[in-house]
Structures are given as structure tokens and as C-alpha cells.
PDB file of N, CA and C in Angstrom:
ATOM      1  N   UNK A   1     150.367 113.254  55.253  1.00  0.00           N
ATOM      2  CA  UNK A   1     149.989 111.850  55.222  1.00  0.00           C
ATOM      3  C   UNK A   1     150.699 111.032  56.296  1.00  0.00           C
ATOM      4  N   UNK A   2     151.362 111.539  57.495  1.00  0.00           N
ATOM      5  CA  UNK A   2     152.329 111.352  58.563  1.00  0.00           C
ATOM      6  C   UNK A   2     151.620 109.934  59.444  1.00  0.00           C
ATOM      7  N   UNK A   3     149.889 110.798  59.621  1.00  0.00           N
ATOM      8  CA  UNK A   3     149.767 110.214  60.367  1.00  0.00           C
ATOM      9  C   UNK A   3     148.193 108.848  60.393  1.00  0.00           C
ATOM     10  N   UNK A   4     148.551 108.733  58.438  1.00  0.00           N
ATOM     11  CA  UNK A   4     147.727 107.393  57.933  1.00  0.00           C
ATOM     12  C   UNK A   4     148.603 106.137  57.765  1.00  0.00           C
ATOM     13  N   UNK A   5     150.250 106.293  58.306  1.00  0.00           N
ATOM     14  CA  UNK A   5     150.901 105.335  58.233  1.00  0.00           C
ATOM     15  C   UNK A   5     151.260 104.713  60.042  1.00  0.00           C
ATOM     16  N   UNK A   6     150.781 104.591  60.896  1.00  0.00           N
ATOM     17  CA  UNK A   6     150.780 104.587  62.501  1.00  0.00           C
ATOM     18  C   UNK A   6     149.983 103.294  62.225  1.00  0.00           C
ATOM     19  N   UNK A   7     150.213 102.442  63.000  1.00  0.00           N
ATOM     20  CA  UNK A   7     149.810 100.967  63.558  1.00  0.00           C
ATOM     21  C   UNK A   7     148.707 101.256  64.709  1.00  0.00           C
ATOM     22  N   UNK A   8     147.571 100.842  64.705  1.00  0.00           N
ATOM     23  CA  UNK A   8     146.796 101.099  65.763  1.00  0.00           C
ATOM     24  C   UNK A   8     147.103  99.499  66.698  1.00  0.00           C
ATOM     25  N   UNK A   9     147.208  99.505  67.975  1.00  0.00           N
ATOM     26  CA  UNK A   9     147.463  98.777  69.223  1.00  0.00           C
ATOM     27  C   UNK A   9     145.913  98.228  69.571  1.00  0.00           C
ATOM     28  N   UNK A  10     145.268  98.565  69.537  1.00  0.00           N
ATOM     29  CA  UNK A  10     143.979  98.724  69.862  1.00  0.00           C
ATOM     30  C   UNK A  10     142.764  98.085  68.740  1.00  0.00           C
ATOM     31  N   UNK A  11     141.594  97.709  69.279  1.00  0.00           N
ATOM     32  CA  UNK A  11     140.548  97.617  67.994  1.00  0.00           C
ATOM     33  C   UNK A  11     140.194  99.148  68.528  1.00  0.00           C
ATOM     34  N   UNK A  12     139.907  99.894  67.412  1.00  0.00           N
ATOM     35  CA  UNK A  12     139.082 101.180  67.110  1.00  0.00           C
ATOM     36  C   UNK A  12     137.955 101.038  66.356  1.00  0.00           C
ATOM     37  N   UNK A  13     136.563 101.357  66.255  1.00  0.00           N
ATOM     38  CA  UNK A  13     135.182 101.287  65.630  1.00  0.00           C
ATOM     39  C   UNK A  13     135.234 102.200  64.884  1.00  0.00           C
ATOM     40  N   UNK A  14     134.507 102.648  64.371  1.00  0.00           N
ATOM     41  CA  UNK A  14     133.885 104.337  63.844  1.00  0.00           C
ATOM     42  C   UNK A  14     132.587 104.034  62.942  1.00  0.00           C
ATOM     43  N   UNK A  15     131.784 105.409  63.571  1.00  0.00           N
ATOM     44  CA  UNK A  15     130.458 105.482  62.123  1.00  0.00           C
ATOM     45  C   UNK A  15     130.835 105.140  61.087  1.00  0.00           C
ATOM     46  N   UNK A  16     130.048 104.950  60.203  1.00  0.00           N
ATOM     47  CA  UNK A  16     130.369 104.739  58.340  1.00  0.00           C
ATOM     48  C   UNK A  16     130.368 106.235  58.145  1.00  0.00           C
ATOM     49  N   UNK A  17     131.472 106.484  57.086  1.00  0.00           N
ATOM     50  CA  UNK A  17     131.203 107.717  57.173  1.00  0.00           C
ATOM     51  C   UNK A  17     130.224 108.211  55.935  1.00  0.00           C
ATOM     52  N   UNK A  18     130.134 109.748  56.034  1.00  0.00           N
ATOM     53  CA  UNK A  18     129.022 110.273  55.217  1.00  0.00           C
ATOM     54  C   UNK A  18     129.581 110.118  53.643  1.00  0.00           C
ATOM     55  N   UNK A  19     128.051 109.725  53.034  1.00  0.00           N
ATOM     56  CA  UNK A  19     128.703 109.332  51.410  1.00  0.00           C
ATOM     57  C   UNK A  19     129.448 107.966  51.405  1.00  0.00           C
ATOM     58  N   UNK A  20     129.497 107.426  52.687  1.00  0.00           N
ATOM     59  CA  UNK A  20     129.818 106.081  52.284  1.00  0.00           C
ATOM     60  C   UNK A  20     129.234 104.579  53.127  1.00  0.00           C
ATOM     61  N   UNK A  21     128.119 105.215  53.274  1.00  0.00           N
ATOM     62  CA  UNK A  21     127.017 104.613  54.114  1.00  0.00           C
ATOM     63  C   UNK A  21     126.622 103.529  53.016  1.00  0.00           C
ATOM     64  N   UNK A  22     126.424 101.927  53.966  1.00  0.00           N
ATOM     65  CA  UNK A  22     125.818 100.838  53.261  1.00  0.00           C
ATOM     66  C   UNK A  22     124.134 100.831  53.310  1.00  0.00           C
ATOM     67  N   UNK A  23     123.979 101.108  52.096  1.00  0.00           N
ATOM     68  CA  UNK A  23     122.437 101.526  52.233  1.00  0.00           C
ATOM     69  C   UNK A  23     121.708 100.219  52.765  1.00  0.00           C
ATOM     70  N   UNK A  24     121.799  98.685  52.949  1.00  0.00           N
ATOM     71  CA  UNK A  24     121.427  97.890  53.368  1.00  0.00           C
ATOM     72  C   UNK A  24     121.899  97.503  54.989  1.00  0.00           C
ATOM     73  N   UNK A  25     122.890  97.859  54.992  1.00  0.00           N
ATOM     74  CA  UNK A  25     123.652  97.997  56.740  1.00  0.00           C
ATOM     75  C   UNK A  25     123.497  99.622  57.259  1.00  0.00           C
ATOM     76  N   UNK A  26     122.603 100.217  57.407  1.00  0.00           N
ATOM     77  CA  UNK A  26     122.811 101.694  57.638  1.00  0.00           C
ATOM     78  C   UNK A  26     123.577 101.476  59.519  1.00  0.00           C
ATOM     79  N   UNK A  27     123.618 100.699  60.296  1.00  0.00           N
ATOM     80  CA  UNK A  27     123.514 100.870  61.313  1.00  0.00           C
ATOM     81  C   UNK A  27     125.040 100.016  61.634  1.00  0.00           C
ATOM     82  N   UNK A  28     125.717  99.769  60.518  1.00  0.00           N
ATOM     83  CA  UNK A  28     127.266  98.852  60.845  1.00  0.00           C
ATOM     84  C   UNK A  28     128.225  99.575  61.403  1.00  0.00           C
ATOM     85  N   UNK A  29     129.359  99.496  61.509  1.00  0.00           N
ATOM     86  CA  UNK A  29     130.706  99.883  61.933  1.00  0.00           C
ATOM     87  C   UNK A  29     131.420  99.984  61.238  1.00  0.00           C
ATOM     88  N   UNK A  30     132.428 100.592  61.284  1.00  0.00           N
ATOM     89  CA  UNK A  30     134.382 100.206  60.652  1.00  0.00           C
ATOM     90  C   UNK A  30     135.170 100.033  61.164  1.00  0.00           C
ATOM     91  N   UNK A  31     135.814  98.388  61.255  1.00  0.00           N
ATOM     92  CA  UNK A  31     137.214  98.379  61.910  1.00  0.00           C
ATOM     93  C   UNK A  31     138.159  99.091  61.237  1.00  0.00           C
ATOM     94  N   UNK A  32     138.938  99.683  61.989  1.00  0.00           N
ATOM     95  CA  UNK A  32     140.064 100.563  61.461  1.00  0.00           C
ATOM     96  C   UNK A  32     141.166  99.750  61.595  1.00  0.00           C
ATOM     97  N   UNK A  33     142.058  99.992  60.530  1.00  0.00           N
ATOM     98  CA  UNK A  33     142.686  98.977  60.294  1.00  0.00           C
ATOM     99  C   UNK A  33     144.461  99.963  60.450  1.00  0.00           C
ATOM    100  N   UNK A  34     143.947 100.908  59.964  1.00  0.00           N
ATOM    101  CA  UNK A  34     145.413 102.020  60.071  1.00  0.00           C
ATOM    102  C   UNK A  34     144.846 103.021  61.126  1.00  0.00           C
ATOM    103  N   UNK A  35     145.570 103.809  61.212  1.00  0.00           N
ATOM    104  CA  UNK A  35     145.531 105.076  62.145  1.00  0.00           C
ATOM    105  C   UNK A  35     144.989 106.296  61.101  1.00  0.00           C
ATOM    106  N   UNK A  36     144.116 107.496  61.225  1.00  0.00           N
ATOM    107  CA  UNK A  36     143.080 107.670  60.469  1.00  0.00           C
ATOM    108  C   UNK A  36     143.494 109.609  61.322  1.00  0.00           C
ATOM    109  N   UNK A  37     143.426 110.402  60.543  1.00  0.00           N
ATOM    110  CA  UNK A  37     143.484 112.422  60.883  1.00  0.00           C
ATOM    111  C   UNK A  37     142.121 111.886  61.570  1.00  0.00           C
ATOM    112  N   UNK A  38     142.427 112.917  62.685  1.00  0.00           N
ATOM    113  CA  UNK A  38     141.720 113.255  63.639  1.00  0.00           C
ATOM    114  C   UNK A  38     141.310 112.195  64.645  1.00  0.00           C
ATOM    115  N   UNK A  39     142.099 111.317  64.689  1.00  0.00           N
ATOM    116  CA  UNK A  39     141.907 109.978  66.049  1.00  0.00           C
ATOM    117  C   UNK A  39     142.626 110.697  66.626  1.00  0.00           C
ATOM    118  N   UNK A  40     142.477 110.581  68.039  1.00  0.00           N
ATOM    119  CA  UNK A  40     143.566 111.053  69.009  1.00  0.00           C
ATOM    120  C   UNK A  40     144.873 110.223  69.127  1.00  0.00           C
ATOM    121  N   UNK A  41     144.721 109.126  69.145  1.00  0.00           N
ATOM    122  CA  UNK A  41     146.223 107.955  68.716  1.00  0.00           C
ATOM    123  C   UNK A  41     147.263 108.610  67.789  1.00  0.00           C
ATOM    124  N   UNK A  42     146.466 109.081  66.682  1.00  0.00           N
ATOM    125  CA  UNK A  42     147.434 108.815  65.310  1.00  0.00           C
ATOM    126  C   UNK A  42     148.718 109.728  65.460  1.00  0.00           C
ATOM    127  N   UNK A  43     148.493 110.576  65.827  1.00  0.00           N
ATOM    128  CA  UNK A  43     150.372 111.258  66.136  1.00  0.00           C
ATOM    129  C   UNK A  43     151.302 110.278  67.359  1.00  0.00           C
ATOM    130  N   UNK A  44     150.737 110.073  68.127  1.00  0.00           N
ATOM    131  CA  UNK A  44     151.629 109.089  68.739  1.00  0.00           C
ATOM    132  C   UNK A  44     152.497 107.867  68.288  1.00  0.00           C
ATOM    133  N   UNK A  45     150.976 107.040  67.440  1.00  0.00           N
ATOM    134  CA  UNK A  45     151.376 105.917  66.591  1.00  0.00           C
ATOM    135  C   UNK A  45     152.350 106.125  65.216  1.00  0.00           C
ATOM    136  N   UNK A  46     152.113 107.345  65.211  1.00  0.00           N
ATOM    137  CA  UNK A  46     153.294 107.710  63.914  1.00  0.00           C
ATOM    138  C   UNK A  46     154.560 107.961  64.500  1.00  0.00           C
ATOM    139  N   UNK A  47     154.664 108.838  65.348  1.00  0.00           N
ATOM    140  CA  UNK A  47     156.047 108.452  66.323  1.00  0.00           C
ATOM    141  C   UNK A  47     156.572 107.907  66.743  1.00  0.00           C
ATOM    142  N   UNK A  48     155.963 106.974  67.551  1.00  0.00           N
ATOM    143  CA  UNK A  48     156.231 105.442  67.389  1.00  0.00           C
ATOM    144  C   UNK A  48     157.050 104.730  66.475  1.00  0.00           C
ATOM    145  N   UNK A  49     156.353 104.768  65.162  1.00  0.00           N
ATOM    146  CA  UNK A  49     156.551 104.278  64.133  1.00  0.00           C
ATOM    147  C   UNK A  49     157.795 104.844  63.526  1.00  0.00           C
ATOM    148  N   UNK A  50     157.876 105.800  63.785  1.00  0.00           N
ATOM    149  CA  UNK A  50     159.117 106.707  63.192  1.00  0.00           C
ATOM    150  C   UNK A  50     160.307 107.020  64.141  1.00  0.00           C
ATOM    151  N   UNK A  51     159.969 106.553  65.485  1.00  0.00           N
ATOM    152  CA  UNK A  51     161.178 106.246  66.364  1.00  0.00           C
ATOM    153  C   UNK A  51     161.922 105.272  65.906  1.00  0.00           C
ATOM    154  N   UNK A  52     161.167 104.036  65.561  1.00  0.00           N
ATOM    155  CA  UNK A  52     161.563 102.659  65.605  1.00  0.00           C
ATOM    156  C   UNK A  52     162.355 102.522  64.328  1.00  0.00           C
ATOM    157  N   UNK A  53     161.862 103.607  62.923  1.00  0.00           N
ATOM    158  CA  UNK A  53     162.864 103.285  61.747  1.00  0.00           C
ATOM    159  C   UNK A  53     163.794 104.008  62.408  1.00  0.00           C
ATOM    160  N   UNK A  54     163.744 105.157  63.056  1.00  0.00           N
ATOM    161  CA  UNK A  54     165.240 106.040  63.167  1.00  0.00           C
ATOM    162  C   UNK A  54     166.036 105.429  63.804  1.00  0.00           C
ATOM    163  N   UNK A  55     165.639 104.582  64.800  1.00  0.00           N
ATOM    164  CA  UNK A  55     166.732 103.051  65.721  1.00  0.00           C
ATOM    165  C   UNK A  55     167.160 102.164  64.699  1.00  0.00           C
ATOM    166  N   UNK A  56     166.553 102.198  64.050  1.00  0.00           N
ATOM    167  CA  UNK A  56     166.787 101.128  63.141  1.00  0.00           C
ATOM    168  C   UNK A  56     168.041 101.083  62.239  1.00  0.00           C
ATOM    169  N   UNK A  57     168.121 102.905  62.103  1.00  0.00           N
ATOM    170  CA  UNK A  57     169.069 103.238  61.103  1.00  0.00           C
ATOM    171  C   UNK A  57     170.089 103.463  61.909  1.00  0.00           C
ATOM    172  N   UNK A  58     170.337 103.194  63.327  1.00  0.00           N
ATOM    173  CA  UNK A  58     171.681 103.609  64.410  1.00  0.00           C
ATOM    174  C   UNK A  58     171.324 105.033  64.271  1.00  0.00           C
ATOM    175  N   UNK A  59     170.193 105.561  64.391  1.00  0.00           N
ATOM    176  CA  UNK A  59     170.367 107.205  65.176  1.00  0.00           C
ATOM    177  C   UNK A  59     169.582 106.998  66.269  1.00  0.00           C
ATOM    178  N   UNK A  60     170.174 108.222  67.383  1.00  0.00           N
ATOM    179  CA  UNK A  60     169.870 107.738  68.693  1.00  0.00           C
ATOM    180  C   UNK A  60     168.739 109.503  68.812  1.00  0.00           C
ATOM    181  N   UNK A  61     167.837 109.030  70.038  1.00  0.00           N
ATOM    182  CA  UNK A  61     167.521 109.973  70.118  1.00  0.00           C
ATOM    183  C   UNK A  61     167.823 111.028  71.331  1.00  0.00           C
ATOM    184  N   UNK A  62     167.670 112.027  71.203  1.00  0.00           N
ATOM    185  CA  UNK A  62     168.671 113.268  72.169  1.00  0.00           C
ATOM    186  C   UNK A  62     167.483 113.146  72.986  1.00  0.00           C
ATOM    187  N   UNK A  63     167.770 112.912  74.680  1.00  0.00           N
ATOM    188  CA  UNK A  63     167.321 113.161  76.144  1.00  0.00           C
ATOM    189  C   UNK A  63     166.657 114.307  76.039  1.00  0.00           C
ATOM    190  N   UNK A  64     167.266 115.302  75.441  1.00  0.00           N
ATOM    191  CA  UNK A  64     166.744 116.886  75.852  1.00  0.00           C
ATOM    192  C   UNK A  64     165.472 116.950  74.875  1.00  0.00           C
ATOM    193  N   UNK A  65     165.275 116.711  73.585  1.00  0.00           N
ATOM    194  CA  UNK A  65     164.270 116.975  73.038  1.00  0.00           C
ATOM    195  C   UNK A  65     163.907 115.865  72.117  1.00  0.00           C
ATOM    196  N   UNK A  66     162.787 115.256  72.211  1.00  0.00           N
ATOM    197  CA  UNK A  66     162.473 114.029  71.530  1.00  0.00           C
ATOM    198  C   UNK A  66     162.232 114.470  70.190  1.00  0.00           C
ATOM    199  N   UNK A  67     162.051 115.412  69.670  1.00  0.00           N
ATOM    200  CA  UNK A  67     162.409 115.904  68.144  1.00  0.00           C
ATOM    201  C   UNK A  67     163.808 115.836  67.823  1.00  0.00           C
ATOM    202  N   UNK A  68     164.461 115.600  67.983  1.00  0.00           N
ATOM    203  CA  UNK A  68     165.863 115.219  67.634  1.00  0.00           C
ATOM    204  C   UNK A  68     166.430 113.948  67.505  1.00  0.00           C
ATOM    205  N   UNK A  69     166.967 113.642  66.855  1.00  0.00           N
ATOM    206  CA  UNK A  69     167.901 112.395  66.352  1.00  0.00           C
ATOM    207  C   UNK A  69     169.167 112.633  65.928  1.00  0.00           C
ATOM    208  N   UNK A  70     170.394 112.056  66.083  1.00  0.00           N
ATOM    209  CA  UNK A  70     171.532 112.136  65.930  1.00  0.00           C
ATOM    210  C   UNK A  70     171.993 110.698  65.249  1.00  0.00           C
ATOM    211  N   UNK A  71     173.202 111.190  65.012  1.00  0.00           N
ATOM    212  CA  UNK A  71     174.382 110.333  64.814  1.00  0.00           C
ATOM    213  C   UNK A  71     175.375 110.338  64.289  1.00  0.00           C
ATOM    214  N   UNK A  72     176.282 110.258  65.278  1.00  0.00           N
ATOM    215  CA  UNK A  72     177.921 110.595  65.566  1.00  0.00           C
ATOM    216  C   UNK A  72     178.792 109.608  64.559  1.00  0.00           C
ATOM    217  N   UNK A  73     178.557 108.410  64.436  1.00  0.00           N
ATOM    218  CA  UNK A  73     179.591 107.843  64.174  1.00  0.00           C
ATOM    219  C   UNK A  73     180.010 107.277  62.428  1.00  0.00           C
ATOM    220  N   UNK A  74     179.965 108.912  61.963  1.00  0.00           N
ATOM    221  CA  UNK A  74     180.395 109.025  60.630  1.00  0.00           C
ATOM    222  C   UNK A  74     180.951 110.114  60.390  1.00  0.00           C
ATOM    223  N   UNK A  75     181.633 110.324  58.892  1.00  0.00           N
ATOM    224  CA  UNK A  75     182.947 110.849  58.674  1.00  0.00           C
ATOM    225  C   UNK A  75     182.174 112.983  59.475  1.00  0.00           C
ATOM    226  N   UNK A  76     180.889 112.911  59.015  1.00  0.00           N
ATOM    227  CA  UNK A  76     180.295 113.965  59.682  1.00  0.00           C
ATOM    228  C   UNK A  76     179.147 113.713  60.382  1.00  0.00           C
ATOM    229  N   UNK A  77     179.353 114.388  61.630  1.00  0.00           N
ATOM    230  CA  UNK A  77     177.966 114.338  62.451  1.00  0.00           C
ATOM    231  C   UNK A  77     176.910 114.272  61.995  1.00  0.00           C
ATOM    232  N   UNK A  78     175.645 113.593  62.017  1.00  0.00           N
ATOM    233  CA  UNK A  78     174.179 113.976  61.294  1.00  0.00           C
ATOM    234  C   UNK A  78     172.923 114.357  62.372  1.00  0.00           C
ATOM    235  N   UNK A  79     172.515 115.213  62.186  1.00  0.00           N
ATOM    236  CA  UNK A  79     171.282 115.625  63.108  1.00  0.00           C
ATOM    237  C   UNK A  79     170.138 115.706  62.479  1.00  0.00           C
ATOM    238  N   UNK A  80     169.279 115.452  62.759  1.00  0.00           N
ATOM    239  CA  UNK A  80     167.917 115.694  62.222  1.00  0.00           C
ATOM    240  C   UNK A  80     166.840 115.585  63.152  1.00  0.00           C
ATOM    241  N   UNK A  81     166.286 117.168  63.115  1.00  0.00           N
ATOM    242  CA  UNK A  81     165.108 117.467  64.050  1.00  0.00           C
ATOM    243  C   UNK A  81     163.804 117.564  63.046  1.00  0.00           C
ATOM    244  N   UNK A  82     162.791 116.912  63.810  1.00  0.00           N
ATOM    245  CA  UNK A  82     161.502 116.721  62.823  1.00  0.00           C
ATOM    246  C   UNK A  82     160.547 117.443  63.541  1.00  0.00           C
ATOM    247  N   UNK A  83     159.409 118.038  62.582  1.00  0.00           N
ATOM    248  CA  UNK A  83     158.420 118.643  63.327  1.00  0.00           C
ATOM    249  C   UNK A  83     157.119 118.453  62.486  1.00  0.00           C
ATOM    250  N   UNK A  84     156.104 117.692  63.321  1.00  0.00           N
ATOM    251  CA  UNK A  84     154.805 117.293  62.545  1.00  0.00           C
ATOM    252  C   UNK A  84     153.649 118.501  63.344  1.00  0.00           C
ATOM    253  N   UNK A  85     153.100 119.359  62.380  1.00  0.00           N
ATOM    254  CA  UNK A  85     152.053 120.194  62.627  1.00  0.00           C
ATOM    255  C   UNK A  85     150.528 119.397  62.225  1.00  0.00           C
ATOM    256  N   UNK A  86     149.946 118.488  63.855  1.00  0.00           N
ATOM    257  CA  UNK A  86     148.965 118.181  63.857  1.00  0.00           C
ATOM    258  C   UNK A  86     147.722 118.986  64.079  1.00  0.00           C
ATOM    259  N   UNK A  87     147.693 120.142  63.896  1.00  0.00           N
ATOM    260  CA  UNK A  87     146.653 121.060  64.180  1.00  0.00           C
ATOM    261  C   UNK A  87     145.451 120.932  62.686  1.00  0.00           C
TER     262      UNK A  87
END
């Protein structure tokens, strides 16, 4: 559910989808209002999104691999590497 919580930047459209077609509007749109599986955005916008709490909390992120987050300045080091399987 990683990547139905991402902020879209953008207006995005889409068909109505199937089974949820307005039988009096067959021919309308959907503004998308969140970031939605299978937009090409939505892993970005979730990273994004999940950079900005991990700054938030004073962890920094490591140069070498943007899956990583740190932070040093407690009684023990904390690391935490994340990995989202968008396939």
C-alpha cells in the first residue's frame, strides 16, 4: 500500500474504470487525487514522501545508496535500509 500514499504534483486523468463506469456519463474522467499502482509517478512520489518524514525525524540519507538512512547521534547508531518491490 507504499505507493497509494504519494502526493501527485501534477493533474493526472484516467478512464472510469471497469465496473465503475457512470452509466449516464459513460464518456467522463477521474481526477486523481492520490497516487494510484501502476502510474508511473507513484514510486517516486512515495519516496519523496518518505524522504521527507525520514528528514523530519533527523535521519540523514547515505550519498552512496539512497536506500539508506542513518543516524548517529544517539546512545546507538541507527540504520535503516528500505526496499520497495514495485514489480
Amino acid at each position: 500500500t507504499a505507493f497509494l500514499h504519494g502526493e501527485l504534483n501534477e493533474k493526472i486523468y484516467m478512464k472510469q474504470p471497469e465496473g465503475f463506469v457512470d452509466s449516464k456519463n459513460p464518456n467522463h474522467v477521474c481526477l486523481l487525487k492520490k497516487a494510484l499502482y501502476g502510474l508511473k509517478q507513484s514510486p517516486r512520489q512515495w519516496n519523496k514522501k518518505f524522504d521527507s518524514y525520514m528528514l523530519s525525524l533527523d535521519f540523514k540519507r547515505s550519498s552512496y545508496d539512497p536506500c539508506l538512512y542513518f543516524k548517529e547521534n544517539t546512545t546507538v547508531p541507527i540504520f535503516l535500509l528500505i526496499y520497495v518491490d514495485d514489480m
